[in-house]
PDB file of N, CA and C in Angstrom:
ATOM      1  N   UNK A   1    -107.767  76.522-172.644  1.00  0.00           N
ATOM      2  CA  UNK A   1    -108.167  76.328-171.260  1.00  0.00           C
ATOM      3  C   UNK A   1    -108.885  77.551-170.687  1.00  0.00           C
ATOM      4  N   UNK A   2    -108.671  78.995-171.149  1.00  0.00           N
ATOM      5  CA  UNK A   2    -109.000  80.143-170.861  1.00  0.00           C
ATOM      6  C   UNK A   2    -110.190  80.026-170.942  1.00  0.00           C
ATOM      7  N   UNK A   3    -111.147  79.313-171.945  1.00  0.00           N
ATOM      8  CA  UNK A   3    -111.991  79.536-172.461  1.00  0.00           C
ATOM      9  C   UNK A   3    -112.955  78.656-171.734  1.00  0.00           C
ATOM     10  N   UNK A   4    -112.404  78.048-170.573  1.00  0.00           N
ATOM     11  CA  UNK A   4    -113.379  76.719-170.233  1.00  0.00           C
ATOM     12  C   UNK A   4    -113.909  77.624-169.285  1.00  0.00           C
ATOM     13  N   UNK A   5    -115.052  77.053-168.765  1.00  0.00           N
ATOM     14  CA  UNK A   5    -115.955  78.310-167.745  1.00  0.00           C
ATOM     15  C   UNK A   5    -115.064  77.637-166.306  1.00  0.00           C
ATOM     16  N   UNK A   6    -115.664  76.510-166.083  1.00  0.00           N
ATOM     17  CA  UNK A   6    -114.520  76.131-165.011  1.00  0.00           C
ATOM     18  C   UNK A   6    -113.296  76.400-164.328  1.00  0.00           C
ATOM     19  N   UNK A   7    -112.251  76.328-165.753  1.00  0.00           N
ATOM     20  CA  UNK A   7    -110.877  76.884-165.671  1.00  0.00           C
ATOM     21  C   UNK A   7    -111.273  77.855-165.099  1.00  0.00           C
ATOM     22  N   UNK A   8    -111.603  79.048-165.772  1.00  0.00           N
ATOM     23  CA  UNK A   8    -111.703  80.043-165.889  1.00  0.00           C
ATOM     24  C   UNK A   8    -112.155  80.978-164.003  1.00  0.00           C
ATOM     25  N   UNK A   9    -112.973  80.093-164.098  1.00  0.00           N
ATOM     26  CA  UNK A   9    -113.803  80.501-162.388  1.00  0.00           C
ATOM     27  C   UNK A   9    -112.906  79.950-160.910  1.00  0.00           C
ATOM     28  N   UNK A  10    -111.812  78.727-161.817  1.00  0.00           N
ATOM     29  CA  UNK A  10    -111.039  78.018-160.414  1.00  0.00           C
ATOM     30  C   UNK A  10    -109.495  79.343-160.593  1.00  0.00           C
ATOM     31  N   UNK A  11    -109.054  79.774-161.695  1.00  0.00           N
ATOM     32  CA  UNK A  11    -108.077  80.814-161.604  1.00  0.00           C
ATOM     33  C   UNK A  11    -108.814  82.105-161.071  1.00  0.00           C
ATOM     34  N   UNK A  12    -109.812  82.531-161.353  1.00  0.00           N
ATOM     35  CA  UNK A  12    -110.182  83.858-160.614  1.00  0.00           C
ATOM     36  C   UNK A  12    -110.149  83.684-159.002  1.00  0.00           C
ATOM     37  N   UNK A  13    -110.594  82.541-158.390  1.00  0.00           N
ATOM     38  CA  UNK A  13    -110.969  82.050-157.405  1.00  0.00           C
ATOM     39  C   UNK A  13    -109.835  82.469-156.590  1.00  0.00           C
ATOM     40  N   UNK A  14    -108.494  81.720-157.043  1.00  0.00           N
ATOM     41  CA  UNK A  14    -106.893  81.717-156.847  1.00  0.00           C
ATOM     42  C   UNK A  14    -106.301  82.912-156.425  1.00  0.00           C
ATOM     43  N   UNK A  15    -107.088  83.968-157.195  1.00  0.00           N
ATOM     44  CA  UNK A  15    -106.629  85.331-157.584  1.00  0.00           C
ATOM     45  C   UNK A  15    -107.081  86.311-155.833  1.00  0.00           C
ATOM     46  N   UNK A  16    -108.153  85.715-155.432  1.00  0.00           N
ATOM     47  CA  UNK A  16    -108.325  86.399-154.439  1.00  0.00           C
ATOM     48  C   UNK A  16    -106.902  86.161-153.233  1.00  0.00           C
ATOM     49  N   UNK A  17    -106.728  87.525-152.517  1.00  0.00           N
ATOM     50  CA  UNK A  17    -105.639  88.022-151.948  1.00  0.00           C
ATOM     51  C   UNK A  17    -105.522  87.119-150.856  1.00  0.00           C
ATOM     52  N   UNK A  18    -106.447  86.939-149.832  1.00  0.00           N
ATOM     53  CA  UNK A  18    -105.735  85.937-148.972  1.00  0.00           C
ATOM     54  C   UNK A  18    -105.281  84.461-149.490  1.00  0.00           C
ATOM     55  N   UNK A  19    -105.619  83.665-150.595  1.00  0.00           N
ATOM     56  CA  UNK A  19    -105.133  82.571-151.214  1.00  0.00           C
ATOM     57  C   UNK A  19    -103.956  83.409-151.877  1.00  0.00           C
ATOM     58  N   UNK A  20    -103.974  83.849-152.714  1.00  0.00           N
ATOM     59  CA  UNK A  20    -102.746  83.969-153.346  1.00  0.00           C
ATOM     60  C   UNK A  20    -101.592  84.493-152.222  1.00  0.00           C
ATOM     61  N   UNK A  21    -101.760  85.117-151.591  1.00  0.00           N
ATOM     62  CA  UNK A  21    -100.964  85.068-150.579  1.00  0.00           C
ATOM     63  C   UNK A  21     -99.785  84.354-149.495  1.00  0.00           C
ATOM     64  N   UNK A  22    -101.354  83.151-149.587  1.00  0.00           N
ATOM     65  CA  UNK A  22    -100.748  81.584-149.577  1.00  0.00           C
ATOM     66  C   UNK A  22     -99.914  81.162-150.244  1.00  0.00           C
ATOM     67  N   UNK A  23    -100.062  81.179-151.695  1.00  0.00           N
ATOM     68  CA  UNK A  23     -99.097  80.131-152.599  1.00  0.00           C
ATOM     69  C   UNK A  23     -97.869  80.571-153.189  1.00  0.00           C
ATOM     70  N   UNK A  24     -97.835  82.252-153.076  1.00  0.00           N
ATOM     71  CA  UNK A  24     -96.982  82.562-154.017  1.00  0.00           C
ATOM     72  C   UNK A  24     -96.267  83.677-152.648  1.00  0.00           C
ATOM     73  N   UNK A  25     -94.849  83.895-152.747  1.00  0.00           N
ATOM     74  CA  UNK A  25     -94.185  84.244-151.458  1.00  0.00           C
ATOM     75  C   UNK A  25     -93.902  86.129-152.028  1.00  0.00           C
ATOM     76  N   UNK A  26     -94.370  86.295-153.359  1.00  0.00           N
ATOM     77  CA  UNK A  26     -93.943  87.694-153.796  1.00  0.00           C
ATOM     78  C   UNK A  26     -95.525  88.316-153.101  1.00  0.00           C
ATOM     79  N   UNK A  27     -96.407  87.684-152.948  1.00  0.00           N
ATOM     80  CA  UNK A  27     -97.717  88.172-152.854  1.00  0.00           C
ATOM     81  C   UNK A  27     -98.042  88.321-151.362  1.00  0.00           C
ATOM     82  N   UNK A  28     -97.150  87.599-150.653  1.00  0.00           N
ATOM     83  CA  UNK A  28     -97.661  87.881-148.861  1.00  0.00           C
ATOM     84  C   UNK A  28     -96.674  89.131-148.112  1.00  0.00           C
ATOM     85  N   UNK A  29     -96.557  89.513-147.183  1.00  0.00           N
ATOM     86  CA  UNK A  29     -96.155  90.017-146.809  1.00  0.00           C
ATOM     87  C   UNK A  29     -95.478  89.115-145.206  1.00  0.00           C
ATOM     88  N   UNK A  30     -95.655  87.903-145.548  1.00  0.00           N
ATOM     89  CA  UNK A  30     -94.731  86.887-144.105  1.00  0.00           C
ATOM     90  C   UNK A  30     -93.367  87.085-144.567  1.00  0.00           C
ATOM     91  N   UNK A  31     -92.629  87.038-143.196  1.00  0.00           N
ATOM     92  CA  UNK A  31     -90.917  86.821-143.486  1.00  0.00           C
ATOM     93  C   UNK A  31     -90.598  85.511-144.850  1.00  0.00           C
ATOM     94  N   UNK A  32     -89.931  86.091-145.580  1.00  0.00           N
ATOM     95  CA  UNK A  32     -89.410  84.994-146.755  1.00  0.00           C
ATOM     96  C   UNK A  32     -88.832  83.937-146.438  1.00  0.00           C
ATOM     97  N   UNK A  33     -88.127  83.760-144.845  1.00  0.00           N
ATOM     98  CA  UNK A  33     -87.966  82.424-144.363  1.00  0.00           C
ATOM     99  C   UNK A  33     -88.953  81.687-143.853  1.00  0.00           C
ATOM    100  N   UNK A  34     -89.524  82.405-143.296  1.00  0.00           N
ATOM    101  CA  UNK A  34     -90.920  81.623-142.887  1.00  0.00           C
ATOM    102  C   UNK A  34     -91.913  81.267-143.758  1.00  0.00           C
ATOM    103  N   UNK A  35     -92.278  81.773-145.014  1.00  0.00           N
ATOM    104  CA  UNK A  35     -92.782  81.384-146.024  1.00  0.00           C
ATOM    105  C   UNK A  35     -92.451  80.459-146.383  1.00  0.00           C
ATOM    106  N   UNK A  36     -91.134  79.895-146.718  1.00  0.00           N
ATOM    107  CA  UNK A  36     -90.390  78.513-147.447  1.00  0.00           C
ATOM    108  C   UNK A  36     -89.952  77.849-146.444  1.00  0.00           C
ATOM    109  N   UNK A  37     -90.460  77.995-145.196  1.00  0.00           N
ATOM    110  CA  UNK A  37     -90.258  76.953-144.303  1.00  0.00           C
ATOM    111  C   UNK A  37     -91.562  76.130-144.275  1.00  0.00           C
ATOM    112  N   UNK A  38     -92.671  76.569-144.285  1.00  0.00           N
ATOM    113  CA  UNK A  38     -93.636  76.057-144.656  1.00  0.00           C
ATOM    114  C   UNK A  38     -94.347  75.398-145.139  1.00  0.00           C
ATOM    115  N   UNK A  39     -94.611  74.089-145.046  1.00  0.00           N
ATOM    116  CA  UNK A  39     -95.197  72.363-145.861  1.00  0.00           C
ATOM    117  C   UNK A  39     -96.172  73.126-147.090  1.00  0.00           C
ATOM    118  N   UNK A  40     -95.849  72.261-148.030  1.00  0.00           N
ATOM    119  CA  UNK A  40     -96.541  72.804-149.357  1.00  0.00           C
ATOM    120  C   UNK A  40     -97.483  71.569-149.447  1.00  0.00           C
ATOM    121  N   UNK A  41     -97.840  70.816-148.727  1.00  0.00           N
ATOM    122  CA  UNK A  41     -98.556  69.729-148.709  1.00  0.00           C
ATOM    123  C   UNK A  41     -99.801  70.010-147.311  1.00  0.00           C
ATOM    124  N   UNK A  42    -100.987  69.098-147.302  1.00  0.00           N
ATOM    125  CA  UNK A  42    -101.734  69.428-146.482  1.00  0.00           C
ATOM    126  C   UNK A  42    -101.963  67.935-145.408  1.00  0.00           C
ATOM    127  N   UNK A  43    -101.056  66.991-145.535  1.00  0.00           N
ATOM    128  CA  UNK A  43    -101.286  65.844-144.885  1.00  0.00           C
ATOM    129  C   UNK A  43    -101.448  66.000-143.571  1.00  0.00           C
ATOM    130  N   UNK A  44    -100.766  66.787-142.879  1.00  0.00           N
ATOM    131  CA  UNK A  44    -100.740  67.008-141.570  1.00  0.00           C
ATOM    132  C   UNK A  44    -102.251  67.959-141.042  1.00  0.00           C
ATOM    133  N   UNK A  45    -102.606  68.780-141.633  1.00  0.00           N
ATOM    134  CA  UNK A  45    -104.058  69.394-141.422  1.00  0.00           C
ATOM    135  C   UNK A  45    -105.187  68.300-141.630  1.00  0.00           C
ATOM    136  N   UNK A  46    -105.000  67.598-143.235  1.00  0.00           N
ATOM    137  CA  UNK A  46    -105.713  66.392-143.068  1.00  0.00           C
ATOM    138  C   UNK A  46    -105.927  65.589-142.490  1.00  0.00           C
ATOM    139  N   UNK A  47    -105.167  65.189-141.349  1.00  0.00           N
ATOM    140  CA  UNK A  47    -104.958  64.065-140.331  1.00  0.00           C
ATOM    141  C   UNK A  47    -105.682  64.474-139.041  1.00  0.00           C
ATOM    142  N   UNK A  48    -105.213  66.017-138.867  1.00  0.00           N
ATOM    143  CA  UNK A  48    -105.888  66.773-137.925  1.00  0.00           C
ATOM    144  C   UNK A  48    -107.492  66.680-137.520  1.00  0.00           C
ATOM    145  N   UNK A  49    -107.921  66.919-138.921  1.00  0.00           N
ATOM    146  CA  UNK A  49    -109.194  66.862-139.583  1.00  0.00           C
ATOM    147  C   UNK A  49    -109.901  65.782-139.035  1.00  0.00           C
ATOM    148  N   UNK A  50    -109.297  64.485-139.478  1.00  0.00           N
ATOM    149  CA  UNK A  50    -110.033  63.142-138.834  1.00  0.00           C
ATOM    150  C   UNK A  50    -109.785  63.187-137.823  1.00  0.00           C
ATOM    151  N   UNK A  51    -109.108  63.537-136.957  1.00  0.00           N
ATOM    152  CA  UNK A  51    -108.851  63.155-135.313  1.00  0.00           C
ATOM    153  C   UNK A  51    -109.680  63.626-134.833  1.00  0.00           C
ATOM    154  N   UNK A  52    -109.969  65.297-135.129  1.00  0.00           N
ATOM    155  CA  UNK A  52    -111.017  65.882-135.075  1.00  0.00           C
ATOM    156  C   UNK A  52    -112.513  65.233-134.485  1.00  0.00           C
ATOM    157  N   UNK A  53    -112.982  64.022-135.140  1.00  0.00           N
ATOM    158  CA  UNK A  53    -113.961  63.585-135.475  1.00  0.00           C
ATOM    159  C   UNK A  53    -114.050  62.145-134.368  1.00  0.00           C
ATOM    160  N   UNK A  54    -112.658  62.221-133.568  1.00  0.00           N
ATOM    161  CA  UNK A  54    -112.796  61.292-132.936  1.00  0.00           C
ATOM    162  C   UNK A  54    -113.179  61.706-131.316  1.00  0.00           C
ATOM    163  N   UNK A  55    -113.382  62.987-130.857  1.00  0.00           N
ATOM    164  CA  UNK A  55    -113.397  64.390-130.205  1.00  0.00           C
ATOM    165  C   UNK A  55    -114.926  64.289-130.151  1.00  0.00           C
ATOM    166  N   UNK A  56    -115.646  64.431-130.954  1.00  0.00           N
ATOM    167  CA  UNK A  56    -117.078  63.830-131.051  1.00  0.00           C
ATOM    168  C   UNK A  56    -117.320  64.875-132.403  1.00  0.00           C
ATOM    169  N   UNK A  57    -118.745  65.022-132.073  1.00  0.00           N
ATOM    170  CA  UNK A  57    -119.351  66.252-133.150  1.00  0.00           C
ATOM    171  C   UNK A  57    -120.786  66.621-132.783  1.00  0.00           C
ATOM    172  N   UNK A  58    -121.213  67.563-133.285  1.00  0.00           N
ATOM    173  CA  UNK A  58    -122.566  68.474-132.588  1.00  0.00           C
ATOM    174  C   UNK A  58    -122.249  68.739-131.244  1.00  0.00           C
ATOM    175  N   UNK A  59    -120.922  69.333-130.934  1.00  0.00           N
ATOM    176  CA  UNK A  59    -121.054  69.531-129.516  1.00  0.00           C
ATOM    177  C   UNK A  59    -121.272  71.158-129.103  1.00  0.00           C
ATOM    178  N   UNK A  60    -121.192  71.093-127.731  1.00  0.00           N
ATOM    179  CA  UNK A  60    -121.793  72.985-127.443  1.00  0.00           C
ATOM    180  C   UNK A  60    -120.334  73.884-127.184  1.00  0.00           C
ATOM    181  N   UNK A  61    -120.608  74.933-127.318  1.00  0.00           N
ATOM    182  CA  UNK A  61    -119.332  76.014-127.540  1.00  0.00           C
ATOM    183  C   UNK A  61    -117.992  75.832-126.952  1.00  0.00           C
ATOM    184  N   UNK A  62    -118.423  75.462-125.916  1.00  0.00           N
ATOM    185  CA  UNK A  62    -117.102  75.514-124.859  1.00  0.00           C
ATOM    186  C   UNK A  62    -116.239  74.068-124.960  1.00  0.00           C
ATOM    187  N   UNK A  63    -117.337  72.510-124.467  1.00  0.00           N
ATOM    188  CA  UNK A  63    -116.712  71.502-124.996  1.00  0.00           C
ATOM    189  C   UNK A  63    -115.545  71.703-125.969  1.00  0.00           C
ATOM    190  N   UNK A  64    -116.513  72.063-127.420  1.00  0.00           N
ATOM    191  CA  UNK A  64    -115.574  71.659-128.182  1.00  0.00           C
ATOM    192  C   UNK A  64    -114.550  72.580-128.568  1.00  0.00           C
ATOM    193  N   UNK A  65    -114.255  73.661-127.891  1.00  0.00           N
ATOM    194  CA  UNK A  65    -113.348  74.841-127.841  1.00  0.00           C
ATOM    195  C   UNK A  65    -112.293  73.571-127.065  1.00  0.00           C
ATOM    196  N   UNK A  66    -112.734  73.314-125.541  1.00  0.00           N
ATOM    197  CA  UNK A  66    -111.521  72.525-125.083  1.00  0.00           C
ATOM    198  C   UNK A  66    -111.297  71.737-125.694  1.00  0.00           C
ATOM    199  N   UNK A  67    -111.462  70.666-126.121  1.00  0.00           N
ATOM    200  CA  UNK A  67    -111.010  69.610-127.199  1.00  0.00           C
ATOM    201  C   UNK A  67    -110.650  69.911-128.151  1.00  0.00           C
ATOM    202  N   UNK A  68    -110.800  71.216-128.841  1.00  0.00           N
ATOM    203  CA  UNK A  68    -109.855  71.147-129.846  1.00  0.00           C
ATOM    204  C   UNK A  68    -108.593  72.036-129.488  1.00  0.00           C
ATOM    205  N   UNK A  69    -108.832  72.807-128.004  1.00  0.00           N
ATOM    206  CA  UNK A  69    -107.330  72.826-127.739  1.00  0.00           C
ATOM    207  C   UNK A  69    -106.551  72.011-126.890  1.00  0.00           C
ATOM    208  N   UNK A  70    -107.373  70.671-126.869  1.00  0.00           N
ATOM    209  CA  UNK A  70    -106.238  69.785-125.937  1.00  0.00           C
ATOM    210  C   UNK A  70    -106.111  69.232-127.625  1.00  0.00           C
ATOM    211  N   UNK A  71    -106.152  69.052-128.684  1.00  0.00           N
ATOM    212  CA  UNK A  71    -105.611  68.316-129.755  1.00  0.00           C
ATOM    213  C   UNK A  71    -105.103  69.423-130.201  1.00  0.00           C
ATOM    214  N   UNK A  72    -104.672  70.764-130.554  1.00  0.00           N
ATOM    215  CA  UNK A  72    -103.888  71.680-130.526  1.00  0.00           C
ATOM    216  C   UNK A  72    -102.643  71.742-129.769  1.00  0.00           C
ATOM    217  N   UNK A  73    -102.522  71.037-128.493  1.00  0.00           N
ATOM    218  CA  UNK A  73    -102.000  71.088-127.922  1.00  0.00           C
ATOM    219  C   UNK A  73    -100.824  69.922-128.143  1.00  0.00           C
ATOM    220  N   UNK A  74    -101.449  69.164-128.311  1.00  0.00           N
ATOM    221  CA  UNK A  74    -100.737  67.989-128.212  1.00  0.00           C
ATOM    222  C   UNK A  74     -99.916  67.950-129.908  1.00  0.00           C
ATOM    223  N   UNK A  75    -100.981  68.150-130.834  1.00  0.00           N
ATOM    224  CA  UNK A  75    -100.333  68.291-132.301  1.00  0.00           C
ATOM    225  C   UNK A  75     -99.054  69.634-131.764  1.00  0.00           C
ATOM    226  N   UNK A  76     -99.194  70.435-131.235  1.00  0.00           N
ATOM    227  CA  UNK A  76     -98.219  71.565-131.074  1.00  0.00           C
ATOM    228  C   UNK A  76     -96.804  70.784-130.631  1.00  0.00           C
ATOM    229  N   UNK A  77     -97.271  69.823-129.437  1.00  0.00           N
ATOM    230  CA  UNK A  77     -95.706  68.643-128.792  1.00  0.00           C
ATOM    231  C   UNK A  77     -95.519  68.086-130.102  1.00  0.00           C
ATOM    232  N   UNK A  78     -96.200  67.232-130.443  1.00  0.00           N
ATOM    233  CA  UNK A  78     -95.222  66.604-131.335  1.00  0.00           C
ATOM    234  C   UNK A  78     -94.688  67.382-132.343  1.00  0.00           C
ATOM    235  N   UNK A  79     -95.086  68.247-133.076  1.00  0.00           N
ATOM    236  CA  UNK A  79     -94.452  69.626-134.175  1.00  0.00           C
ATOM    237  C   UNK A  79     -93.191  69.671-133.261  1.00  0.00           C
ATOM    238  N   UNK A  80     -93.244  70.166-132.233  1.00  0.00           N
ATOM    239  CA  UNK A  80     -92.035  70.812-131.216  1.00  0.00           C
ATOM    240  C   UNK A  80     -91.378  69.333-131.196  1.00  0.00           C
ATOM    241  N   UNK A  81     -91.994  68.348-131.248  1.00  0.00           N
ATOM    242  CA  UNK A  81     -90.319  67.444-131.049  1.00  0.00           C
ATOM    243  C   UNK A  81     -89.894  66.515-131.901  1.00  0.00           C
ATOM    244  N   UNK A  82     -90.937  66.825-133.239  1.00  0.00           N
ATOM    245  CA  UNK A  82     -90.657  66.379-134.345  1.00  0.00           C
ATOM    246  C   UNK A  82     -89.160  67.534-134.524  1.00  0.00           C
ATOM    247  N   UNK A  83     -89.198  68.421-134.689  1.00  0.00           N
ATOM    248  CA  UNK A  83     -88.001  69.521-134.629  1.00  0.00           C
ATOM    249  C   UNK A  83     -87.175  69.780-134.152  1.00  0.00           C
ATOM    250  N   UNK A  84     -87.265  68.872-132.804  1.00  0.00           N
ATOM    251  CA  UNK A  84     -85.949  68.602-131.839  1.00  0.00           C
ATOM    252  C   UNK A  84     -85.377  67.820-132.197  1.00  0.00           C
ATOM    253  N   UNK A  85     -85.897  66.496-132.840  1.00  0.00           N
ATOM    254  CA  UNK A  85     -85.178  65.186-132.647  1.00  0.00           C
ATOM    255  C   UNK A  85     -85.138  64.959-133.961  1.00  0.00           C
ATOM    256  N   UNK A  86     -85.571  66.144-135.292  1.00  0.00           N
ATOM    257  CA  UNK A  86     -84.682  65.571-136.792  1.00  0.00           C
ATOM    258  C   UNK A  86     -85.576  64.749-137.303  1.00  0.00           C
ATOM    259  N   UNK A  87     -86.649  64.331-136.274  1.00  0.00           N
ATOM    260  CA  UNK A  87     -87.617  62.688-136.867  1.00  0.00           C
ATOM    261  C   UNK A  87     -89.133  63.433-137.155  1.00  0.00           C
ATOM    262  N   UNK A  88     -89.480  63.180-138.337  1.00  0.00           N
ATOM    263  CA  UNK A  88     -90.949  63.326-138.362  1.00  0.00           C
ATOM    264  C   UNK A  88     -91.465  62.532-137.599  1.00  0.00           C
ATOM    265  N   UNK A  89     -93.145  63.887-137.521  1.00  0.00           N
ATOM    266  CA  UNK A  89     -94.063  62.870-136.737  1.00  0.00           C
ATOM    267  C   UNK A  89     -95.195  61.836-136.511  1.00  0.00           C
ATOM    268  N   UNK A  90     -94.794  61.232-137.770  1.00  0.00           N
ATOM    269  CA  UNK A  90     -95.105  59.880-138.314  1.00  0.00           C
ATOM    270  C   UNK A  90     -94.655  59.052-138.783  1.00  0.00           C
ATOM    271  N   UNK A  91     -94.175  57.697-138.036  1.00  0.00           N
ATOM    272  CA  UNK A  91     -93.561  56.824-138.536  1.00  0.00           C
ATOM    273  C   UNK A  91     -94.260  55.214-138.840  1.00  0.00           C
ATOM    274  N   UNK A  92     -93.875  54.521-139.590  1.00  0.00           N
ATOM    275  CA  UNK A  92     -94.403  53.365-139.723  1.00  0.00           C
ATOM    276  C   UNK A  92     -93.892  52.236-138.716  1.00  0.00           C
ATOM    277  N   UNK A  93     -92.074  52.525-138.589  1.00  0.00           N
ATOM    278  CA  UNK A  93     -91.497  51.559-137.552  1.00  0.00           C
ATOM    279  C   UNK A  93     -91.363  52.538-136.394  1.00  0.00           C
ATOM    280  N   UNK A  94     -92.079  52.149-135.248  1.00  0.00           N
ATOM    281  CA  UNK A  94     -91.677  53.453-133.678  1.00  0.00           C
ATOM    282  C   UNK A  94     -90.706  52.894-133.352  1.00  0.00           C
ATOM    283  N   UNK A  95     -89.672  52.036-133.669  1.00  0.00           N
ATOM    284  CA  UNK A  95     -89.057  51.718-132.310  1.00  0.00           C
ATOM    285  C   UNK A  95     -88.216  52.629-132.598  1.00  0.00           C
ATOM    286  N   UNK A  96     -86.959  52.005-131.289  1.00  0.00           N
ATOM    287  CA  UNK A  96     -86.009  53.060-130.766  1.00  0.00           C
ATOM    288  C   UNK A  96     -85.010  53.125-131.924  1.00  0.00           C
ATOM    289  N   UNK A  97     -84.650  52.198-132.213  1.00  0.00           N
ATOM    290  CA  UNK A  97     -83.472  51.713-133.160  1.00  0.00           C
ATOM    291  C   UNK A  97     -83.791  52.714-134.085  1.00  0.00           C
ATOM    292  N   UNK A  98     -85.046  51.937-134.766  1.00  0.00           N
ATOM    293  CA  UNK A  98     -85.280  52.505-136.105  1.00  0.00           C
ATOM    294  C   UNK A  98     -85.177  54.255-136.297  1.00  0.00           C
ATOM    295  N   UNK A  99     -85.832  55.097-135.187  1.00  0.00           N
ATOM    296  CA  UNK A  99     -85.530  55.924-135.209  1.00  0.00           C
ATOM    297  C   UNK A  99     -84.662  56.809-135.442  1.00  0.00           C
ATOM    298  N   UNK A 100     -83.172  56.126-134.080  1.00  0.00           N
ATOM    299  CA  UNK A 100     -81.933  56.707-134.416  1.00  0.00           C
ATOM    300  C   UNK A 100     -81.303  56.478-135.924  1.00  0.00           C
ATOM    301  N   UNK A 101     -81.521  55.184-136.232  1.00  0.00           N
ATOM    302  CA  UNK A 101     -80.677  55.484-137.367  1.00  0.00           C
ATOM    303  C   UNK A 101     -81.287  56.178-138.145  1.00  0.00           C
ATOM    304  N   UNK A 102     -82.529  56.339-138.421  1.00  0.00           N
ATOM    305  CA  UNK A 102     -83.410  57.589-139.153  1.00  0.00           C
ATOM    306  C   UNK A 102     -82.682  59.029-139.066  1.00  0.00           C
ATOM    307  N   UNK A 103     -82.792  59.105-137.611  1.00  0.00           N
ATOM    308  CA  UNK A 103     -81.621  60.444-137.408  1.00  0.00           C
ATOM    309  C   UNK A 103     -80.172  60.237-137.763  1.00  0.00           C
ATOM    310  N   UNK A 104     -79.722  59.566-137.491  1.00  0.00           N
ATOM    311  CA  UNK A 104     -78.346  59.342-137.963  1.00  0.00           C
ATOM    312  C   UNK A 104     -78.098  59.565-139.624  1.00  0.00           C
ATOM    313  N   UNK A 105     -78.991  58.712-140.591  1.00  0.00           N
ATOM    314  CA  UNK A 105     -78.451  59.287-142.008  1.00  0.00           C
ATOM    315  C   UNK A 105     -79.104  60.491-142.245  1.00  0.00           C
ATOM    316  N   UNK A 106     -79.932  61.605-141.794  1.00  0.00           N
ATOM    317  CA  UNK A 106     -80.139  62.791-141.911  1.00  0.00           C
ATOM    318  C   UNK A 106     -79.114  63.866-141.598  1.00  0.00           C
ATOM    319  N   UNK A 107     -77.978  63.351-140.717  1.00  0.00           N
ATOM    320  CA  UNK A 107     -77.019  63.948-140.176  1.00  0.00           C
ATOM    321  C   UNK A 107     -75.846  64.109-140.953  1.00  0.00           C
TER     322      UNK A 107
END
């Protein structure tokens, strides 16, 4: 695999300090709880991403500064009460029921 040019160019790539930083918790200098508290997945940035796009696009400096901190904002509430209430913040069934007992066998 060493030998593939590819391989080879996507591990050097890795190697640079602010990524590796990212992935590996001996290499950053963040608190070690806060490191492994941290989603090892990107679904939630991805989602971000498209909403993004619903905000518009080609817009001028300031617009889209506010819009992306009223969707900053709002992704920030639900983070904050995804963490209050035990429930991620995406569900397939919203209701009330379904919820609690969601919380309930987590408990």
């Amino acid at each position: 695999l060493i030998k593939d040019p590819i391989t080879r160019a996507w591990a050097q790539h890795k190697k640079t300090s602010w990524i590796l930083s990212g992935l590996n918790q001996n290499f950053t200098s963040m608190n070690a709880l806060v490191f492994c508290s941290i989603q090892r997945q990107t679904n939630m940035v991805e989602a971000v991403h498209r909403r993004t796009h619903f905000l518009g696009s080609h817009q001028a400096l300031l617009p889209a500064i506010q819009d992306a901190h009223r969707l900053d904002t709002g992704e920030l509430g639900t983070c904050e009460q995804a963490k209050k209430s035990n429930v991620p913040p995406v569900w397939r069934n919203r209701s009330t029921l379904a919820r609690m007992q969601q919380n309930d066998s987590r408990q």
